[in-house]
PDB file of N, CA and C in Angstrom:
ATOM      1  N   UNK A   1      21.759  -9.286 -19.981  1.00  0.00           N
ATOM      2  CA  UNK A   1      20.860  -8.152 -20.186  1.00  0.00           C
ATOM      3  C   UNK A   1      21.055  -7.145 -19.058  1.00  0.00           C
ATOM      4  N   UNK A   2      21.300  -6.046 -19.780  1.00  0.00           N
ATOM      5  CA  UNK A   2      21.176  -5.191 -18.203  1.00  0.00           C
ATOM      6  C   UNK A   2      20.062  -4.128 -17.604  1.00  0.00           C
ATOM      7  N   UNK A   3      19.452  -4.266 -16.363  1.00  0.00           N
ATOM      8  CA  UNK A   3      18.394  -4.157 -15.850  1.00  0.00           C
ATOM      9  C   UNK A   3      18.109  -2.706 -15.112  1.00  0.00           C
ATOM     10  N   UNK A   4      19.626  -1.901 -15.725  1.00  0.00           N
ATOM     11  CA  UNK A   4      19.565  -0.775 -15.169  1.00  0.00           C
ATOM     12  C   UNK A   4      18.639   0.077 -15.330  1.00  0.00           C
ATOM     13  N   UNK A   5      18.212   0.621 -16.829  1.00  0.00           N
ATOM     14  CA  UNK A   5      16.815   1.138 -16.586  1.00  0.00           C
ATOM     15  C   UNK A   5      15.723   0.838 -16.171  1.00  0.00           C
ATOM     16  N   UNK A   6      15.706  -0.583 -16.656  1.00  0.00           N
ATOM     17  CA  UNK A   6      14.681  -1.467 -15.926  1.00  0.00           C
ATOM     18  C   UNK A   6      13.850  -0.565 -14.139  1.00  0.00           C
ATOM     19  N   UNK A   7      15.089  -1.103 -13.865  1.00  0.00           N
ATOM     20  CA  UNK A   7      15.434  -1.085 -12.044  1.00  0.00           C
ATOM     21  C   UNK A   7      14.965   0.261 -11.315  1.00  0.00           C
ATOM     22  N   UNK A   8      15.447   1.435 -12.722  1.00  0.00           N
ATOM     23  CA  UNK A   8      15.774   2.553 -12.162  1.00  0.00           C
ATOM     24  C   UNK A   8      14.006   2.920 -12.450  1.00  0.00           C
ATOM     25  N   UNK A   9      13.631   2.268 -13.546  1.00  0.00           N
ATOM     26  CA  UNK A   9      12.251   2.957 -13.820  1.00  0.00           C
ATOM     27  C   UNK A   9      10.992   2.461 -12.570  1.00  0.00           C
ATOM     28  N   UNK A  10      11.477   1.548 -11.938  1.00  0.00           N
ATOM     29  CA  UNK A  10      10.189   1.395 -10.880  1.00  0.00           C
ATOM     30  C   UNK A  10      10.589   1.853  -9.461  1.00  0.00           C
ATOM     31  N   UNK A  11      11.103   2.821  -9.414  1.00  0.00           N
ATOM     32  CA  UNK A  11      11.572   3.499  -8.372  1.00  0.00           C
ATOM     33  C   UNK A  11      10.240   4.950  -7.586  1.00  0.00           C
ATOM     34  N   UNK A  12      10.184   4.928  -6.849  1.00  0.00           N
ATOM     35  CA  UNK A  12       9.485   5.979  -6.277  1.00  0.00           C
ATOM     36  C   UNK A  12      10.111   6.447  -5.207  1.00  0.00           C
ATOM     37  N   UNK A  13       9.388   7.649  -4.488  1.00  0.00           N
ATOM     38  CA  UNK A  13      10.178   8.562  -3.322  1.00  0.00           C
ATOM     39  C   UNK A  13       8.821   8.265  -2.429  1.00  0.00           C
ATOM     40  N   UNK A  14       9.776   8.259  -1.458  1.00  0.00           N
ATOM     41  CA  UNK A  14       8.538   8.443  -0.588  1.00  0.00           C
ATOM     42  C   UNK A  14       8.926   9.681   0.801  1.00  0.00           C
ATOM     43  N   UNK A  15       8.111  10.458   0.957  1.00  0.00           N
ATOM     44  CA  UNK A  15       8.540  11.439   1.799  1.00  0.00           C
ATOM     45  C   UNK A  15       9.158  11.731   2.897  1.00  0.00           C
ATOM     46  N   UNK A  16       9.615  12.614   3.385  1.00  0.00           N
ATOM     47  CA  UNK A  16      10.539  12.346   4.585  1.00  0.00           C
ATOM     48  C   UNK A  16      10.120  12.056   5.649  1.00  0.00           C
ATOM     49  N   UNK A  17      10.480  11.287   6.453  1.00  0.00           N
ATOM     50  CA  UNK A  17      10.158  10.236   7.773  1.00  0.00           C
ATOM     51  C   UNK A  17      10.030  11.089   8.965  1.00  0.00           C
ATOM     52  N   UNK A  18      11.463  12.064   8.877  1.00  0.00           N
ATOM     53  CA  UNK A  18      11.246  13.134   9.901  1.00  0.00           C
ATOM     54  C   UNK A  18      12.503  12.879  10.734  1.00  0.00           C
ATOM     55  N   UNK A  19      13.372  13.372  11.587  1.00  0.00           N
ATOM     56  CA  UNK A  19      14.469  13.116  12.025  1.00  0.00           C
ATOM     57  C   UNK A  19      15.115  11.891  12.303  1.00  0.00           C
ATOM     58  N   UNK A  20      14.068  11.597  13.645  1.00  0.00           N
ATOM     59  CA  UNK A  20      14.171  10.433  14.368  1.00  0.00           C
ATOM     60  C   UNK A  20      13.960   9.067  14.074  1.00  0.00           C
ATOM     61  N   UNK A  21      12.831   8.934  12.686  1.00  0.00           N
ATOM     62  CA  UNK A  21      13.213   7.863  11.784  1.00  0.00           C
ATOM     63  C   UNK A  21      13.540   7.738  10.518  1.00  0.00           C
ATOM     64  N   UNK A  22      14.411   8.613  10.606  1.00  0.00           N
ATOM     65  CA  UNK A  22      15.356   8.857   9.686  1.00  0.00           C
ATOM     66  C   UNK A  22      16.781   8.159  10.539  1.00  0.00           C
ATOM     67  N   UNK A  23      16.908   8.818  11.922  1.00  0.00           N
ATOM     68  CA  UNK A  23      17.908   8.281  12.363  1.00  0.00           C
ATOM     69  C   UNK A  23      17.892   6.746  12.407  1.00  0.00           C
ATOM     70  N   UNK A  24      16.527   6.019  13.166  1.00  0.00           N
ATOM     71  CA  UNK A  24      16.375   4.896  12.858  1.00  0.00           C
ATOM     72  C   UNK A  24      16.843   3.752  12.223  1.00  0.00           C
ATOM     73  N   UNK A  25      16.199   4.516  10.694  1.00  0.00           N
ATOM     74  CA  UNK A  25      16.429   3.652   9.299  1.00  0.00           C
ATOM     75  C   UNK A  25      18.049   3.920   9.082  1.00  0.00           C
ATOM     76  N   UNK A  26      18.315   4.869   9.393  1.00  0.00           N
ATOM     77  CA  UNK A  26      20.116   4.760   9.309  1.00  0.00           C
ATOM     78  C   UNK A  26      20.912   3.491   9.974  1.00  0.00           C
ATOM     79  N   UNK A  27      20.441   3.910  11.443  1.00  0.00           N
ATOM     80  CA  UNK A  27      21.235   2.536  12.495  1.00  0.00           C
ATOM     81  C   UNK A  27      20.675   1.300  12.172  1.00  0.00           C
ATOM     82  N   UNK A  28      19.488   1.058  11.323  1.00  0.00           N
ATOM     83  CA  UNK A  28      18.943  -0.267  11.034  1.00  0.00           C
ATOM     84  C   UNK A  28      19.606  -0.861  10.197  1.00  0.00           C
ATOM     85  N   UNK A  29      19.873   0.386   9.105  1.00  0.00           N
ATOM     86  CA  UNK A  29      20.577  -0.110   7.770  1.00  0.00           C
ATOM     87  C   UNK A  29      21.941  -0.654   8.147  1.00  0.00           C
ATOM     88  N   UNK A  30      22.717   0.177   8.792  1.00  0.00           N
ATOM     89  CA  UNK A  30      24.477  -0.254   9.338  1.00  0.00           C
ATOM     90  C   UNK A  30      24.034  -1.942  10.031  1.00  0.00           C
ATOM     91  N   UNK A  31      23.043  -1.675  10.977  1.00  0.00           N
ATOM     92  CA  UNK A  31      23.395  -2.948  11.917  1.00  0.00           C
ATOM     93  C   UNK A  31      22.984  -4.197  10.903  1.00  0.00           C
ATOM     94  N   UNK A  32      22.559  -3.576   9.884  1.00  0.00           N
ATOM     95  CA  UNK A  32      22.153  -5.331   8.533  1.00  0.00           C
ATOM     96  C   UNK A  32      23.221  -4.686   7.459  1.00  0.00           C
ATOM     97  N   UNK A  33      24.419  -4.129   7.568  1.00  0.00           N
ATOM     98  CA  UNK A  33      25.084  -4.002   6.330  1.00  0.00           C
ATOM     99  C   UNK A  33      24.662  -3.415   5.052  1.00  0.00           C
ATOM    100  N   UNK A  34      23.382  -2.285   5.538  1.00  0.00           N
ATOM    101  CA  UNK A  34      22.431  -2.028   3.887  1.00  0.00           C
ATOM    102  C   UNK A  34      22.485  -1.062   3.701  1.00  0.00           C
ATOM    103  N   UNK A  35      22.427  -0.491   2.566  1.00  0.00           N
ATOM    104  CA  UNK A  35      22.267   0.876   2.411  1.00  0.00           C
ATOM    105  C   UNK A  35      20.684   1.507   2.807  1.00  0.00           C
ATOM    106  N   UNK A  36      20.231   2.778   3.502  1.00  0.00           N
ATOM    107  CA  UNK A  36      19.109   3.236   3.847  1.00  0.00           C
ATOM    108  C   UNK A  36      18.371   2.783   3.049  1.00  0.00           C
ATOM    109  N   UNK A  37      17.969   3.074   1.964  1.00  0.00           N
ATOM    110  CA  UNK A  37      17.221   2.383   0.582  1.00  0.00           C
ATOM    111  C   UNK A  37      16.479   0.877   0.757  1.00  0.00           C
ATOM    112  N   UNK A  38      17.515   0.309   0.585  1.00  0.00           N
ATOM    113  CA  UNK A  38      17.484  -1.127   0.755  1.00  0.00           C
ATOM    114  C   UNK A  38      16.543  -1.846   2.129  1.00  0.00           C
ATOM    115  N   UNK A  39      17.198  -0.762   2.932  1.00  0.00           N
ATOM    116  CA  UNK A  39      15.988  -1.500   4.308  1.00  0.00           C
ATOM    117  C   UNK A  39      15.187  -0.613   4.473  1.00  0.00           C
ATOM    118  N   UNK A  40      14.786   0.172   3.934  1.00  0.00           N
ATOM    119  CA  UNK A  40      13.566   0.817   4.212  1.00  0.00           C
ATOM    120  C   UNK A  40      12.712  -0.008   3.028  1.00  0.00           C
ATOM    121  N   UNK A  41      12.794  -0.656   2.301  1.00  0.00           N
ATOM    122  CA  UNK A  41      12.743  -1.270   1.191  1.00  0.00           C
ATOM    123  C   UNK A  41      12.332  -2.543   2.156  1.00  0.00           C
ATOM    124  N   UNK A  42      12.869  -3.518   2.468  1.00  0.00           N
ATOM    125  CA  UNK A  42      12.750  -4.608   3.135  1.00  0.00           C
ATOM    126  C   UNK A  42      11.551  -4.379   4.405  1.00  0.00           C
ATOM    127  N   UNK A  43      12.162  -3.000   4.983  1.00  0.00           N
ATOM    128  CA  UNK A  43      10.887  -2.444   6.089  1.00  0.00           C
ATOM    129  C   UNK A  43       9.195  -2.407   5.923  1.00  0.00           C
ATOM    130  N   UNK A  44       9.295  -1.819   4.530  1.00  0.00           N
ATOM    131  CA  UNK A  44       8.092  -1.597   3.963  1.00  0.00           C
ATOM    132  C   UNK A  44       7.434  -2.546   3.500  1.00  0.00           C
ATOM    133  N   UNK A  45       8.272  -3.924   3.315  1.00  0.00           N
ATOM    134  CA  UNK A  45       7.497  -5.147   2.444  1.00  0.00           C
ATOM    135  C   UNK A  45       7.415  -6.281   3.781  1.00  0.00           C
ATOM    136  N   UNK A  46       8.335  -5.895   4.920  1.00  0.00           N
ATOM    137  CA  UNK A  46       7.833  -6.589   5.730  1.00  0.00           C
ATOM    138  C   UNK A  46       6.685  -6.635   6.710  1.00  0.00           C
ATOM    139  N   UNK A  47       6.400  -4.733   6.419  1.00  0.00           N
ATOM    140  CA  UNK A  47       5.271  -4.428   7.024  1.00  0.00           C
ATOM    141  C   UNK A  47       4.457  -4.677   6.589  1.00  0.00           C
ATOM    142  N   UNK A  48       3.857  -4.749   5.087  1.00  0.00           N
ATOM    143  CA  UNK A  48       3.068  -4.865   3.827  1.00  0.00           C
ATOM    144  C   UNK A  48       2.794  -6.515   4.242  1.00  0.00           C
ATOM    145  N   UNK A  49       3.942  -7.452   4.743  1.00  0.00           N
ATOM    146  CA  UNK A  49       3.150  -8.620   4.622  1.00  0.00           C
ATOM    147  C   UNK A  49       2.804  -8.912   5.688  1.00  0.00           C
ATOM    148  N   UNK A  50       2.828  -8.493   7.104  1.00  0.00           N
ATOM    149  CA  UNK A  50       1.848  -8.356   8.071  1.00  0.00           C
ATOM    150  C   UNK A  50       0.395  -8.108   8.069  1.00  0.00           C
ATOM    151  N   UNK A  51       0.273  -7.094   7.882  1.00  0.00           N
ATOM    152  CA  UNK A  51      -0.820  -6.389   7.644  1.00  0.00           C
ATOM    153  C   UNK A  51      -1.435  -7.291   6.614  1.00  0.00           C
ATOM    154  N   UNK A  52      -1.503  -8.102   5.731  1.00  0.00           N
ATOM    155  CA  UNK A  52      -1.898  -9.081   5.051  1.00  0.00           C
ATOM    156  C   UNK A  52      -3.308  -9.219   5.645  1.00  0.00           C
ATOM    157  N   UNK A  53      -3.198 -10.062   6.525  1.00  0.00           N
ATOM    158  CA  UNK A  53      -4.534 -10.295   7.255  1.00  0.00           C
ATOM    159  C   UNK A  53      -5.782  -8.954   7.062  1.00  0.00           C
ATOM    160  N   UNK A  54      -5.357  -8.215   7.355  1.00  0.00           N
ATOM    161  CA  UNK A  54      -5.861  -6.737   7.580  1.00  0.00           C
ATOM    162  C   UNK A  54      -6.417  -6.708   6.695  1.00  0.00           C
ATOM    163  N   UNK A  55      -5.547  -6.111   5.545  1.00  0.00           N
ATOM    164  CA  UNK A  55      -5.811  -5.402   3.928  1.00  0.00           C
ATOM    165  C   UNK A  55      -6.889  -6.217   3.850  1.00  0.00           C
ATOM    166  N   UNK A  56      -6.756  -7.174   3.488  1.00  0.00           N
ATOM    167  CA  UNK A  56      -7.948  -8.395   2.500  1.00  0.00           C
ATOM    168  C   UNK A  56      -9.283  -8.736   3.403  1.00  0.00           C
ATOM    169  N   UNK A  57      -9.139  -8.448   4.785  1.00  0.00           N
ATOM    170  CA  UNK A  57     -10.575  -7.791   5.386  1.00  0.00           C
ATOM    171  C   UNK A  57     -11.194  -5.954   4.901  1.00  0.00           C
ATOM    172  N   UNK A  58     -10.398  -5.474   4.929  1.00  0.00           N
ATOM    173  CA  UNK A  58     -11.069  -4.167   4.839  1.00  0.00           C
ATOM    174  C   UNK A  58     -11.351  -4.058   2.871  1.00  0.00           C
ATOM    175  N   UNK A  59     -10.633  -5.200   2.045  1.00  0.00           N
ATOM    176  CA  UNK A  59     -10.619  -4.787   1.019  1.00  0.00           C
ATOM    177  C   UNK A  59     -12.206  -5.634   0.663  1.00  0.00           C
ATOM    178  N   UNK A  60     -12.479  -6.977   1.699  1.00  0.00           N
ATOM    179  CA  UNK A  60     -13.795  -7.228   1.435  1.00  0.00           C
ATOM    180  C   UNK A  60     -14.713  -6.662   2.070  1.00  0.00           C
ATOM    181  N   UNK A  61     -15.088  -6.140   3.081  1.00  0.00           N
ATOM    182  CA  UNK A  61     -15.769  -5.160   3.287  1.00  0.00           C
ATOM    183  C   UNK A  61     -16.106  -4.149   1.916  1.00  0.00           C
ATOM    184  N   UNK A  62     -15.091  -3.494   1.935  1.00  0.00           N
ATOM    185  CA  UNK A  62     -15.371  -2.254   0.815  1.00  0.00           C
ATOM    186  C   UNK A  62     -16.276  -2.749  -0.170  1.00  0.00           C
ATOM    187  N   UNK A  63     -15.950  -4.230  -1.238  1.00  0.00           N
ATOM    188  CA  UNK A  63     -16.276  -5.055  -1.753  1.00  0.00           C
ATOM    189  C   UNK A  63     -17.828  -5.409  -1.640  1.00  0.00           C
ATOM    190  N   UNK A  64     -18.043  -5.905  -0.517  1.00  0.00           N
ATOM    191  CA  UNK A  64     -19.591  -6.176  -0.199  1.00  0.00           C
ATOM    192  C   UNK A  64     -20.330  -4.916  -0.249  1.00  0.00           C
ATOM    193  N   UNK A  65     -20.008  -4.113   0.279  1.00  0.00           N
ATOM    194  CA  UNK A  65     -20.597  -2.630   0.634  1.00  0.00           C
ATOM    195  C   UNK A  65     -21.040  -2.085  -0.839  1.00  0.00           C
ATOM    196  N   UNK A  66     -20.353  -2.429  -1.940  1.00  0.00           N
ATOM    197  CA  UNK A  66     -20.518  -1.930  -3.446  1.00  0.00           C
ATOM    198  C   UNK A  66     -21.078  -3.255  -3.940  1.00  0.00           C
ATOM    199  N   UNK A  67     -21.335  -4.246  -3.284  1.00  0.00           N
ATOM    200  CA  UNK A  67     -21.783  -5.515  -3.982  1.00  0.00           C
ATOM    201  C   UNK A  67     -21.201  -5.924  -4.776  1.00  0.00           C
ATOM    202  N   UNK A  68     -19.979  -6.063  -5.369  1.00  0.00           N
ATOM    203  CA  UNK A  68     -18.982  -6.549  -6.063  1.00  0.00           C
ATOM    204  C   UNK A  68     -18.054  -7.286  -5.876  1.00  0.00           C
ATOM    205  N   UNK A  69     -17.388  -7.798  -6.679  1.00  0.00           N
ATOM    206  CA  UNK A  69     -16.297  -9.011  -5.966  1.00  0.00           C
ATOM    207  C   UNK A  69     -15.060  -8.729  -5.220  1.00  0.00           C
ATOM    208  N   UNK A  70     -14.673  -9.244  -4.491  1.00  0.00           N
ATOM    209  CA  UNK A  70     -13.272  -9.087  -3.988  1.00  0.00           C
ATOM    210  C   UNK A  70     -12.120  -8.506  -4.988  1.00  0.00           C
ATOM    211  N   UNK A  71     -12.478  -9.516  -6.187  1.00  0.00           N
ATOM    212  CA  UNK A  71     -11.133  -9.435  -7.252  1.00  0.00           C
ATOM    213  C   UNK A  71     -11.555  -8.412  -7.838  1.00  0.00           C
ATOM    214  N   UNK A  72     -12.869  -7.935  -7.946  1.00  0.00           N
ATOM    215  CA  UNK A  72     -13.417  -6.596  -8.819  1.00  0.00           C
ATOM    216  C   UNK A  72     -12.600  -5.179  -7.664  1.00  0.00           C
ATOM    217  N   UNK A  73     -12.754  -5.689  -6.683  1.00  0.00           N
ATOM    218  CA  UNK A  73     -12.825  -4.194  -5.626  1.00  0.00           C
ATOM    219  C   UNK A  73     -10.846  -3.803  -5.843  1.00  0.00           C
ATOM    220  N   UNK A  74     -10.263  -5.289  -5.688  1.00  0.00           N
ATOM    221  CA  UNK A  74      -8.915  -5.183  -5.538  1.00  0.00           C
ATOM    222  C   UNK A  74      -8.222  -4.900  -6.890  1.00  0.00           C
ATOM    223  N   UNK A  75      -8.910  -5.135  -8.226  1.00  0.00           N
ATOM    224  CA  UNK A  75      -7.994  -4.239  -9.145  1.00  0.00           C
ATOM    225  C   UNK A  75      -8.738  -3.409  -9.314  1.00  0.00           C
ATOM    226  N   UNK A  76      -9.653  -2.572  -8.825  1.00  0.00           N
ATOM    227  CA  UNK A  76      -9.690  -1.125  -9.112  1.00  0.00           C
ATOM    228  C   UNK A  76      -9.079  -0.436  -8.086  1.00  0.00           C
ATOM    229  N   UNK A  77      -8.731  -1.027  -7.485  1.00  0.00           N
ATOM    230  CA  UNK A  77      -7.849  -0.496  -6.320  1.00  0.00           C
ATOM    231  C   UNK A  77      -5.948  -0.388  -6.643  1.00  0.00           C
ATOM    232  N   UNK A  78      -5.763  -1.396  -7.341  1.00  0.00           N
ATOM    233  CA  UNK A  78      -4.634  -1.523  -7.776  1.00  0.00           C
ATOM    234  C   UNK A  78      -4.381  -0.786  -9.294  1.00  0.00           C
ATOM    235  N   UNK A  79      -5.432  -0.808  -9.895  1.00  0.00           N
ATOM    236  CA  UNK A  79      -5.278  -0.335 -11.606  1.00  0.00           C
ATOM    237  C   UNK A  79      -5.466   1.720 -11.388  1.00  0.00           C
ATOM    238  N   UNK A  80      -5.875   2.094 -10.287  1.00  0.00           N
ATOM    239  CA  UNK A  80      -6.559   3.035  -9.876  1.00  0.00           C
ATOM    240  C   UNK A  80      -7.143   3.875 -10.319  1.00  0.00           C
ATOM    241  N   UNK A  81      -8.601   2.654 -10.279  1.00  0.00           N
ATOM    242  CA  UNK A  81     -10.110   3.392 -11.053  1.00  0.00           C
ATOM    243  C   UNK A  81     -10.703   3.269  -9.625  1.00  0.00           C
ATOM    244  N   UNK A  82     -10.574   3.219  -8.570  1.00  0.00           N
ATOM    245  CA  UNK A  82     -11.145   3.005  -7.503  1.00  0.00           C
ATOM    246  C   UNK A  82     -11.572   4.266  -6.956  1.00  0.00           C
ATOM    247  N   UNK A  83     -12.837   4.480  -6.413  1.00  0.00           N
ATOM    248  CA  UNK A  83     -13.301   6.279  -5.955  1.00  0.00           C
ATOM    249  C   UNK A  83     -13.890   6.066  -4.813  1.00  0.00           C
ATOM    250  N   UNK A  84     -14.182   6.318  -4.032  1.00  0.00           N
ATOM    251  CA  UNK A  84     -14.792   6.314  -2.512  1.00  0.00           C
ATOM    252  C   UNK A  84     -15.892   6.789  -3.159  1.00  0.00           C
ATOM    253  N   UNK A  85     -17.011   6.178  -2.390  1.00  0.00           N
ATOM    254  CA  UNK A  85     -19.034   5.951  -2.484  1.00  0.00           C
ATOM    255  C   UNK A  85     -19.038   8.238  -2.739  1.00  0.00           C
ATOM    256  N   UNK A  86     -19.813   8.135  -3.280  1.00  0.00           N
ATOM    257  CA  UNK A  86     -20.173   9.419  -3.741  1.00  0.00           C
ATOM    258  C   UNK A  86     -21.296   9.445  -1.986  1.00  0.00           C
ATOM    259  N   UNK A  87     -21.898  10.721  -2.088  1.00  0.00           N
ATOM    260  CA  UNK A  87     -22.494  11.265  -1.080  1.00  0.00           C
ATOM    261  C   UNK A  87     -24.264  10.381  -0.623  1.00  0.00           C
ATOM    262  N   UNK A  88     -24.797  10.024  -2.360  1.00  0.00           N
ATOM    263  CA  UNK A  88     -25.599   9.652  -2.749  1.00  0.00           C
ATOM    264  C   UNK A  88     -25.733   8.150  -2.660  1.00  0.00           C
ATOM    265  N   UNK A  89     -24.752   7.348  -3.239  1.00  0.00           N
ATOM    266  CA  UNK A  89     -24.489   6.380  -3.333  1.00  0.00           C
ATOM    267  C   UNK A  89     -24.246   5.332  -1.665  1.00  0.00           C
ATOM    268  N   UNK A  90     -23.775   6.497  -0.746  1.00  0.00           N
ATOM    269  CA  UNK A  90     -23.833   6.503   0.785  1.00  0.00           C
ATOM    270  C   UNK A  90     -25.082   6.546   1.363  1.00  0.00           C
ATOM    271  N   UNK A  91     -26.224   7.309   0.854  1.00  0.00           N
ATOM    272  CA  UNK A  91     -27.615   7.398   1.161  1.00  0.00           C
ATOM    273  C   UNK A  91     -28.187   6.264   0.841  1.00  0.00           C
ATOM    274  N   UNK A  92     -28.028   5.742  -0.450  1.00  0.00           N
ATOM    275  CA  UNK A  92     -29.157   4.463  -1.055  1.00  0.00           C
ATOM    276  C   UNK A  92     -28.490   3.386  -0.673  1.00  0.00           C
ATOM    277  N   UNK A  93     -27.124   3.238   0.312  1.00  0.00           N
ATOM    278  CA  UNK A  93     -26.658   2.348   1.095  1.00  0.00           C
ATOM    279  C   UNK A  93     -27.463   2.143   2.688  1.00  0.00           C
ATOM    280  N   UNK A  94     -27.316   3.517   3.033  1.00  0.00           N
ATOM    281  CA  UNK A  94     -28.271   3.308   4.197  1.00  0.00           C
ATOM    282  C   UNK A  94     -29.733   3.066   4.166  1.00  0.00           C
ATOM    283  N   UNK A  95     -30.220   3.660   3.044  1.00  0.00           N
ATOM    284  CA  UNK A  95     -31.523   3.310   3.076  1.00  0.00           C
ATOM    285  C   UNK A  95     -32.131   2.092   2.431  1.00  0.00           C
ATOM    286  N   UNK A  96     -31.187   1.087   1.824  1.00  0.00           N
ATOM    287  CA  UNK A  96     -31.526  -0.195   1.646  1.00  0.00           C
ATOM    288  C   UNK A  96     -31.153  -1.120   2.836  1.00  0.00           C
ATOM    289  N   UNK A  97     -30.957  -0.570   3.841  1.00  0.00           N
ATOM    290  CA  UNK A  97     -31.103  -2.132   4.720  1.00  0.00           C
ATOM    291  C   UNK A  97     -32.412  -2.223   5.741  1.00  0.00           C
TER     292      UNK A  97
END
């Protein structure tokens, strides 16, 4: 089967880095044999699984704060129906504790 459209359809851009890590991601890519792509690719998912710890605190926070579940807060976050507390909704937060 070939996965070329596949492949090509979950592709995104992401904006320019700016010279200097641009130069970076260049010398990173040569010194692992990769094309820029590829390790900025690897860069981004290795950063993504650091931050692990992180995300899934601030994503329960958010969570409690709306009184809803973790798994409720994290696919509206992922499906993106997710909206930051209206102005109001910020008021009857503070004024219920």
């Amino acid at each position: 089967m070939d996965n070329t459209f596949f492949m090509a359809s979950k592709r995104f851009q992401v904006s320019w880095l700016g010279e200097y890590y641009m130069d970076c991601l260049a010398v990173e890519a040569v010194i692992k044999d990769r094309t820029k792509s590829l390790e900025a690719s690897s860069l981004l998912c290795s950063m993504l699984q650091q931050r692990e710890e992180k995300r899934r605190h601030i994503v329960e926070y958010l969570a409690q704060k709306r009184n809803i579940s973790f798994d409720d807060m994290w696919k509206q976050m992922v499906n993106g129906s997710y909206e930051p507390l209206t102005e109001e909704e910020k008021k009857e937060i503070d004024t219920s504790d």
